[in-house]
Protein backbone atom coordinates (compact mmCIF):
# COMPACT_ATOMS: atom_id res chain seq x y z
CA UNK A 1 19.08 -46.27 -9.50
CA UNK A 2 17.99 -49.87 -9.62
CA UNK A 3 14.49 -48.73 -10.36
CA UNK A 4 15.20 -46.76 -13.16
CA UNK A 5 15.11 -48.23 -16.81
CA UNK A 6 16.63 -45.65 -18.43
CA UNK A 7 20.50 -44.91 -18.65
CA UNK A 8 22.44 -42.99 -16.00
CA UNK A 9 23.11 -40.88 -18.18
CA UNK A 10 19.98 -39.67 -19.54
CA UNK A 11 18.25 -39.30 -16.12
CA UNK A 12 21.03 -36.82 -14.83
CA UNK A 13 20.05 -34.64 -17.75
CA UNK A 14 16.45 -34.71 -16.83
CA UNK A 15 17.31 -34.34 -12.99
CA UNK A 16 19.55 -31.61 -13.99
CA UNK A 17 16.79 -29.94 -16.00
CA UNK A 18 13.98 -30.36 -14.08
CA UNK A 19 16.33 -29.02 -10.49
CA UNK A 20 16.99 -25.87 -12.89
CA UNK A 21 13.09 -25.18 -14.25
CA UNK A 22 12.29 -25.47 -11.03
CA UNK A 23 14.82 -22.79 -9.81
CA UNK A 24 14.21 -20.29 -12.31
CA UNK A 25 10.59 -20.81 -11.05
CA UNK A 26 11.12 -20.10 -7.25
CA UNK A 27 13.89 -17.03 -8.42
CA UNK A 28 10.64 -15.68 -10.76
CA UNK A 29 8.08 -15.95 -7.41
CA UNK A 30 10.67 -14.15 -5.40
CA UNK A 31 11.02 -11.38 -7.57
CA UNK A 32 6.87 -11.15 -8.15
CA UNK A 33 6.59 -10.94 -4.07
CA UNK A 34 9.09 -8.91 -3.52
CA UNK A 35 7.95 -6.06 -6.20
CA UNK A 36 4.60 -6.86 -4.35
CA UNK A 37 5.44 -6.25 -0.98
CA UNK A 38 7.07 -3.14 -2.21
CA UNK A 39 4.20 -1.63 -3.84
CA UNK A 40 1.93 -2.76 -0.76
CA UNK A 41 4.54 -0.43 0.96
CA UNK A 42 4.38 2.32 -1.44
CA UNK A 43 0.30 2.29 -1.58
CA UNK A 44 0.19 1.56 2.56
CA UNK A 45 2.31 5.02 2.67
CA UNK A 46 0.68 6.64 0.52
CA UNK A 47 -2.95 6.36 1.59
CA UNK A 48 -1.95 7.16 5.24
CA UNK A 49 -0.32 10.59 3.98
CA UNK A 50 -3.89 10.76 1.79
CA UNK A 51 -5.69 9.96 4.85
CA UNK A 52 -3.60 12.86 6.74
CA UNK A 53 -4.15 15.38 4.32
CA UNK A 54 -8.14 15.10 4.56
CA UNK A 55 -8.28 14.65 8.13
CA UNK A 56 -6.58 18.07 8.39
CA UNK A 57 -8.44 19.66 5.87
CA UNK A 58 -11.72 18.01 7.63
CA UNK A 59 -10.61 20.05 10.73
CA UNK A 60 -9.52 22.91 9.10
CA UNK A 61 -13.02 23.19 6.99
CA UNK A 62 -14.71 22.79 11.48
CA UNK A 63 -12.39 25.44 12.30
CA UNK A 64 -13.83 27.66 9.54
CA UNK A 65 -17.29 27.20 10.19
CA UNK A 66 -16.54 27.50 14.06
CA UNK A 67 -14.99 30.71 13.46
CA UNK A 68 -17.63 32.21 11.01
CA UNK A 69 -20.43 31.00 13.66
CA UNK A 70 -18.78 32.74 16.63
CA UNK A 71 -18.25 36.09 14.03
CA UNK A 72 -21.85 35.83 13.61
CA UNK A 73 -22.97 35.33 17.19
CA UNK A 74 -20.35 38.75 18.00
CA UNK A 75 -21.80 40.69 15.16
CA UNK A 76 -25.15 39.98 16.70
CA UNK A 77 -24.14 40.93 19.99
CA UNK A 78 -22.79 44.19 18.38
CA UNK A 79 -25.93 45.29 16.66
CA UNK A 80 -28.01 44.49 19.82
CA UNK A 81 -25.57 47.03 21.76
CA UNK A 82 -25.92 49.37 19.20
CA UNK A 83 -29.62 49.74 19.10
């Protein structure tokens, strides 16, 4: 403490209150990244059951037009028999 001019005393307080802005400040970032990490969570789930849901309706939507081409290709077959 040799290096210090001011009294014991007075630095303590300002040790004491800088140690304590300075916790409340760490405390405040841990809070902030953990509410991020849980909404990168939340979003990360979410688009993957987005993504899900349009990749089956993308297949769904082939499976459609697969099925109305073969009903096409049988109803021409049909009406060449026919004739």
């Amino acid at each position: 403490m040799q290096e210090f001019k001011s009294p014991v005393s007075r630095l303590a307080r300002l040790f004491h209150k800088g140690r304590d802005s300075w916790r409340e400040k760490a405390l405040e970032k841990q809070k902030k990244v953990r509410t991020l990490e849980i909404k990168v969570r939340d979003l990360t789930a979410s688009r993957e059951h987005w993504k899900q849901r349009a990749l089956a309706a993308e297949s769904q939507i082939k499976e459609q037009k697969m099925g109305g081409e073969v009903g096409e290709k049988k109803k021409k077959l049909l009406v060449r028999r026919t004739t």
